[in-house]
Protein backbone atom coordinates (compact mmCIF):
# COMPACT_ATOMS: atom_id res chain seq x y z
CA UNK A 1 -136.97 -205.11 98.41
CA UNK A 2 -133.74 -203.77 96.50
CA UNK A 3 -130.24 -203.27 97.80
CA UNK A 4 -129.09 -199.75 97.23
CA UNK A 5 -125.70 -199.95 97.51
CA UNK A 6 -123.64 -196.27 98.78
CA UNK A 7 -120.34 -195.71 97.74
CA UNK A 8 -118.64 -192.87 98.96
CA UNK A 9 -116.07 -191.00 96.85
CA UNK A 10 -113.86 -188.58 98.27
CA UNK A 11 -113.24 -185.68 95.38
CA UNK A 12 -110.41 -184.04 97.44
CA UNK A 13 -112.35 -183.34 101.00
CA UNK A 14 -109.16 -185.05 102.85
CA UNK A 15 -106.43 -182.92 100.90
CA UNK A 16 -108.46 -179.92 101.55
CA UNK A 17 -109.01 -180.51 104.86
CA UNK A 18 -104.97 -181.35 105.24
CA UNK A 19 -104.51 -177.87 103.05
CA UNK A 20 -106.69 -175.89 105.40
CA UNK A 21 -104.96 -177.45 108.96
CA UNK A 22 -101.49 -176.42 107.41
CA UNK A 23 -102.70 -172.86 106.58
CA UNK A 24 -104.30 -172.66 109.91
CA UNK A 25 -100.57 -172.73 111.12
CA UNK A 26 -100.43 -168.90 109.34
CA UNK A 27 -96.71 -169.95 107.12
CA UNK A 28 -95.19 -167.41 105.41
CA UNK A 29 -91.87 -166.75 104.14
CA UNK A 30 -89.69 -163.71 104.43
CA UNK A 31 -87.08 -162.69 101.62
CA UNK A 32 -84.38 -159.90 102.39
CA UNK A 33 -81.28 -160.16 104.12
CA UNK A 34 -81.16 -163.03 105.84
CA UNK A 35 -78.67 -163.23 108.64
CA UNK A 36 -76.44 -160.53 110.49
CA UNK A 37 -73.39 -161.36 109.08
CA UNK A 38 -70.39 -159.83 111.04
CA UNK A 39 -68.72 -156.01 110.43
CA UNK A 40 -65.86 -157.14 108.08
CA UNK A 41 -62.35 -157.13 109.41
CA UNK A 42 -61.04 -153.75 110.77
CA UNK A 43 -64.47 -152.93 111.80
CA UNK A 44 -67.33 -151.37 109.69
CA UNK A 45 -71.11 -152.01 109.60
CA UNK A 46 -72.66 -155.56 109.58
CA UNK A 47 -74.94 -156.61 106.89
CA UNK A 48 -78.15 -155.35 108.03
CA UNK A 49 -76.63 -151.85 108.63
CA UNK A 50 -75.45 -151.83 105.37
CA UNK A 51 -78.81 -153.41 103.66
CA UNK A 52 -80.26 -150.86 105.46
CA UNK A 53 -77.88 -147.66 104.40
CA UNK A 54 -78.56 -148.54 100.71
CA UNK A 55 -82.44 -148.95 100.79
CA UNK A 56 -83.19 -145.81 102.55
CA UNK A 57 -79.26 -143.78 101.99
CA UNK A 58 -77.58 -141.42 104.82
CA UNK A 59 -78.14 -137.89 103.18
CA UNK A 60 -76.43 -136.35 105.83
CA UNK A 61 -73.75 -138.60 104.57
CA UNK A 62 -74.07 -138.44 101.06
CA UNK A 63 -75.38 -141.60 100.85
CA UNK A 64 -77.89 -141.70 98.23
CA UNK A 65 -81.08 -144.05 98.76
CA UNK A 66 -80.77 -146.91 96.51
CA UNK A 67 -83.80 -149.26 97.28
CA UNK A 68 -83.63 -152.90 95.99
CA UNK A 69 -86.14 -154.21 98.20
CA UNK A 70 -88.82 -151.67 97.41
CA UNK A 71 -87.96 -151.41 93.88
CA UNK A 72 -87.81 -155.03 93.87
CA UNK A 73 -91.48 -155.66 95.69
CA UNK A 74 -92.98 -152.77 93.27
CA UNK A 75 -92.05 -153.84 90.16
CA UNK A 76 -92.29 -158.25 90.86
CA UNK A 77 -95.54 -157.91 93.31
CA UNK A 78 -98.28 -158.97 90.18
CA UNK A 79 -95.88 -161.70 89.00
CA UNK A 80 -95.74 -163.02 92.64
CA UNK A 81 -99.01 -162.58 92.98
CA UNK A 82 -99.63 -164.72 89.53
CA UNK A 83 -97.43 -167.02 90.62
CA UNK A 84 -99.19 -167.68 93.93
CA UNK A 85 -102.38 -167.77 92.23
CA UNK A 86 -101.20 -170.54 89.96
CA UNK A 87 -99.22 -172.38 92.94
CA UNK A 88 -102.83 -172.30 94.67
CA UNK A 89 -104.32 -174.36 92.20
CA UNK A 90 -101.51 -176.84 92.41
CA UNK A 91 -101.87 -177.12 96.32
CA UNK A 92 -105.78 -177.59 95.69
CA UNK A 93 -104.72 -180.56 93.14
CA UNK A 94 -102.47 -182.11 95.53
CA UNK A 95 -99.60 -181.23 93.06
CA UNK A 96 -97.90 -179.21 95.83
CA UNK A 97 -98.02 -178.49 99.57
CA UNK A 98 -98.27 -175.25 100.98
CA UNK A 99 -94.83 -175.02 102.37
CA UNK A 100 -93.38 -176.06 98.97
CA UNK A 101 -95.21 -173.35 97.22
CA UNK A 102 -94.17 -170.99 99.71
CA UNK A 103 -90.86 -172.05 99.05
CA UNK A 104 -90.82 -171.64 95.57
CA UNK A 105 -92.34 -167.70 95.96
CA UNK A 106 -89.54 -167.23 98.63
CA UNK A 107 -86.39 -169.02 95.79
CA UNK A 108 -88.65 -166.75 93.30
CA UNK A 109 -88.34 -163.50 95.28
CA UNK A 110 -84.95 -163.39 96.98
CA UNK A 111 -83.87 -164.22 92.62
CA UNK A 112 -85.67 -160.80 91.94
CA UNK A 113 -83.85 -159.04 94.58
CA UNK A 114 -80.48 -160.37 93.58
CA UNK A 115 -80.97 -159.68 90.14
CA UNK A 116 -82.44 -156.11 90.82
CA UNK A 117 -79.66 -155.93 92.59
CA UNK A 118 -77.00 -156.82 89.80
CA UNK A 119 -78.47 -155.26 87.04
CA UNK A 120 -80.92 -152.66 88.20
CA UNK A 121 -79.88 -149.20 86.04
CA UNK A 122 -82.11 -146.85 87.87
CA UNK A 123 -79.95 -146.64 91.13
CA UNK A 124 -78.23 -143.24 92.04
CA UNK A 125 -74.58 -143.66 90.11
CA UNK A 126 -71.77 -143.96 92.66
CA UNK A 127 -69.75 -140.77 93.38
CA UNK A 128 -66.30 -140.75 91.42
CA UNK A 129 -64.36 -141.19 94.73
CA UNK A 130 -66.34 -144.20 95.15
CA UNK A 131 -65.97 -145.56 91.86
CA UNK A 132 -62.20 -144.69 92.39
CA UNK A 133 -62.30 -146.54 95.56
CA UNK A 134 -63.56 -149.77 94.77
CA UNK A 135 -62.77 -149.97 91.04
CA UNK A 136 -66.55 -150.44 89.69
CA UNK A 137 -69.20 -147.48 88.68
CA UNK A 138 -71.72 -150.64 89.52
CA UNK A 139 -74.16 -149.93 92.47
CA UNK A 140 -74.91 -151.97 95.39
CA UNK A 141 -71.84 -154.45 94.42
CA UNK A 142 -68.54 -153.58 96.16
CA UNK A 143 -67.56 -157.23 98.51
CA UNK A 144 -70.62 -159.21 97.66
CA UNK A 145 -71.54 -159.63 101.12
CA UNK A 146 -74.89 -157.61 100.81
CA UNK A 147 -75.72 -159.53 97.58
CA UNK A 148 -74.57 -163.13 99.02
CA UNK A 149 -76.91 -162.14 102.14
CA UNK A 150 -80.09 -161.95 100.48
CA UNK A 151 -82.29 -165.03 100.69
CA UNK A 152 -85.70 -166.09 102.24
CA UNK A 153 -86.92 -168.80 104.88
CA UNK A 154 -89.93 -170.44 105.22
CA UNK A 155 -91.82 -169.74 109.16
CA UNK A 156 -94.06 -172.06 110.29
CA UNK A 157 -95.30 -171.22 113.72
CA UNK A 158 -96.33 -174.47 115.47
């Protein structure tokens, strides 16, 4: 009687099973403004206030709404989407992890907002007294400290 001799080949079962345990974990990563940074000196609003005074304004105040995040999530959402789609593949390929393509979308998406930020032209012009005040007609931009605040971070519940 013949040998039959049974090789087994694994075709990527152990990196999918290692890709499914990590996205059993639920990661995701958040883009926005990341950390409360402080009132500035003399007092005024911290960062979040003042992320949050621009996206959705203070009409009783004047203040028109000027959303970056919004705008920013509307107009990117099917290029983040692509972008996920291709970074998929890679994880299935063992090219990437999921955290490291989750990291990428985040460095990807907080880039949008900034740059949304620096040279979006449909904003609500600033009022002459505010122009007046801090020397620029540009939106959004007075200190930098909204603009320097914006990042992401990867969660991974454990």
């Amino acid at each position: 009687m013949a040998r039959t001799r049974l090789v087994i080949k694994d075709n990527g079962l152990a990196r999918l099973l290692k890709m499914t345990q990590a996205l059993a974990k639920k990661p995701y990563v958040k883009v926005g403004v990341m950390g409360n940074v402080g009132a500035p000196r003399g007092g005024g609003i911290d960062t979040v206030g003042l992320a949050v005074v621009h996206e959705f304004g203070v009409p009783q105040k004047g203040i028109p709404s000027r959303p970056f995040l919004r705008s920013t999530f509307d107009a990117k959402s099917k290029d983040w989407n692509a972008l996920l789609s291709r970074m998929a593949l890679a994880v299935l390929r063992g090219k990437l992890t999921v955290e490291a393509a989750l990291e990428l979308l985040g460095q990807r998406a907080s880039a949008d907002v900034k740059k949304r930020i620096t040279t979006g032209s449909n904003f609500v012009a600033n009022a002459p007294s505010t122009i007046r005040r801090k020397g620029s007609s540009r939106p959004l931009i007075d200190t930098g400290r909204l603009l320097g605040s914006i990042s992401y971070q990867l969660v991974v519940p454990k």
